[in-house]
Protein backbone atom coordinates (compact mmCIF):
# COMPACT_ATOMS: atom_id res chain seq x y z
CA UNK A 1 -26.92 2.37 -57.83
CA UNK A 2 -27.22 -0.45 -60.41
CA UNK A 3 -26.73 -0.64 -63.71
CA UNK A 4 -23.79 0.29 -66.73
CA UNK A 5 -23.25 4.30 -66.08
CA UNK A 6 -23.63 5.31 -70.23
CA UNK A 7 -27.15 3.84 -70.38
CA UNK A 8 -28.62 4.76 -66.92
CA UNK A 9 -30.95 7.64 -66.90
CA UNK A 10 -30.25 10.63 -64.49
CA UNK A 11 -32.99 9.53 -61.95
CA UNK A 12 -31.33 6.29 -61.30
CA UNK A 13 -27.91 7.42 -60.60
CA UNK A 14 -29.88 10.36 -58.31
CA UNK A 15 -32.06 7.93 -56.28
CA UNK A 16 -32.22 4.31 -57.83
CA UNK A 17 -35.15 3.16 -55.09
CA UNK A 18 -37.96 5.75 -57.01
CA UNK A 19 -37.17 5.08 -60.79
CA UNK A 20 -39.98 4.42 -62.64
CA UNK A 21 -40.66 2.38 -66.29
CA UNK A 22 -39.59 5.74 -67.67
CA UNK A 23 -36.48 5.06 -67.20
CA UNK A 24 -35.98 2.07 -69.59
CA UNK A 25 -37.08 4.42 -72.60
CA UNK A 26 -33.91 6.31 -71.37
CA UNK A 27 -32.26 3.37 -71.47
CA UNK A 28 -33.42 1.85 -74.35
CA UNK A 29 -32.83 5.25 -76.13
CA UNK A 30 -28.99 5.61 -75.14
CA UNK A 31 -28.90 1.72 -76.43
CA UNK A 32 -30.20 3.05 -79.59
CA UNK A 33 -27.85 5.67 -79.82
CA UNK A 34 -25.18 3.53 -79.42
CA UNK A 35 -26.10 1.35 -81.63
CA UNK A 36 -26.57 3.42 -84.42
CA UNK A 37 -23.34 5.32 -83.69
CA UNK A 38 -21.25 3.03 -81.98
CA UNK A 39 -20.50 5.80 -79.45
CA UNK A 40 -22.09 6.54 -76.15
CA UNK A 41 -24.42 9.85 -75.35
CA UNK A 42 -21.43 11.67 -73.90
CA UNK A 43 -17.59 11.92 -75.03
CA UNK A 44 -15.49 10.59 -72.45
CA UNK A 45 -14.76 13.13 -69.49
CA UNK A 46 -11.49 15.29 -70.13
CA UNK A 47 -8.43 14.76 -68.08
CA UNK A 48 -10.42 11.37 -66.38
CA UNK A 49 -13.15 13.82 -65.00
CA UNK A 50 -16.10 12.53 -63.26
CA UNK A 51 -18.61 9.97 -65.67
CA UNK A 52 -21.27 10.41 -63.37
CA UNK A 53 -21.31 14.41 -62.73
CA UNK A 54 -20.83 14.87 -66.39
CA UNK A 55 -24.22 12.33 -67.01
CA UNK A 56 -25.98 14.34 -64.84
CA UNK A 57 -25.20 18.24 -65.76
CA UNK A 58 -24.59 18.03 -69.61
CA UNK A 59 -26.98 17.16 -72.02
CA UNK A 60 -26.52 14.20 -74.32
CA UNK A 61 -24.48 14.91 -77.26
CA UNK A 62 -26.87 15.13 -80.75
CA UNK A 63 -27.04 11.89 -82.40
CA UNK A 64 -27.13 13.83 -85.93
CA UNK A 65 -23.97 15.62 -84.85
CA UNK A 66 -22.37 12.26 -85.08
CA UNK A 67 -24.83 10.87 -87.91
CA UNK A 68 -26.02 13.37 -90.22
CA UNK A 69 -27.58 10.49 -92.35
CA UNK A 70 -30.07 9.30 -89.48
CA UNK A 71 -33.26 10.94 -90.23
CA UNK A 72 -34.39 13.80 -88.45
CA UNK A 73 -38.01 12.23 -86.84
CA UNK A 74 -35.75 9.08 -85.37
CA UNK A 75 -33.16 11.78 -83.95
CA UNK A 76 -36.41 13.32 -82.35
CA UNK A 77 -37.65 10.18 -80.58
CA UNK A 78 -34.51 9.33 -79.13
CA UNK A 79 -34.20 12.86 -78.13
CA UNK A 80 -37.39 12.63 -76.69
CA UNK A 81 -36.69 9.46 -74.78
CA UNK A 82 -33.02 10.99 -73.72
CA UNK A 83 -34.84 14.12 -72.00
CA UNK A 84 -33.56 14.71 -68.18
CA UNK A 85 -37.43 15.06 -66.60
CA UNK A 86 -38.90 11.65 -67.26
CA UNK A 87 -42.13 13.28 -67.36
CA UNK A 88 -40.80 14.63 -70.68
CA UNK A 89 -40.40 11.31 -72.43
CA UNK A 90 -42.66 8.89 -73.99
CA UNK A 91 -45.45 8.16 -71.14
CA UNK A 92 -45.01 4.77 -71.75
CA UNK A 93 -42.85 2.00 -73.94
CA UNK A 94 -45.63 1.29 -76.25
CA UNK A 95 -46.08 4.93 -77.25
CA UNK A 96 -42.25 4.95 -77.75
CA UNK A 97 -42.67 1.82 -80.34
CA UNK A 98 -44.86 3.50 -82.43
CA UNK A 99 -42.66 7.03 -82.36
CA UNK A 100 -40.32 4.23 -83.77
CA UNK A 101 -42.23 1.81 -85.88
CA UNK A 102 -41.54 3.93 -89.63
CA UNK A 103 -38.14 3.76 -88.61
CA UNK A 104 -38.20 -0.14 -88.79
């Protein structure tokens, strides 16, 4: 496994050989999230619990929990992007830009 554990989608910690371009929109999505919040996806695990396990079986925290003020379609796309099942996301990064693009 490669990569820095609060940005990597589930299907890279799970098997990092099969990941597909899907999983930079997770990626690029957590970025996002940080960025906008300067926190990660998750709280920190309780009691120094295991990052990894807690990535995989908990679902990302809601950015507008954090930010009310970001607007509800951006919240959507990065939700979107931050889904578990790939499949679920954007289908590709150029789709994703345009989610974005009245955001910019």
């Amino acid at each position: 496994m490669r990569g820095t554990v609060p940005f990597m989608p589930p299907e890279q910690m799970r098997d990092f050989k099969t990941v597909t371009p899907l999983a930079d929109l997770y990626a690029t999505a957590a970025t996002l999230y940080y960025l906008l919040t300067c926190q990660y996806i998750y709280d920190e695990a309780d009691g120094g619990g295991d990052l990894i396990r807690m990535l995989l079986e908990n679902e990302p925290i809601p950015i507008r929990s954090r930010r009310p003020d970001i607007p509800k379609g951006l919240a959507d796309v990065i939700s979107k992007c931050l889904t578990r099942e790939p499949n679920d996301r954007y289908p590709d990064a150029a789709t994703m830009r345009r989610a974005l693009k009245p955001f910019c």
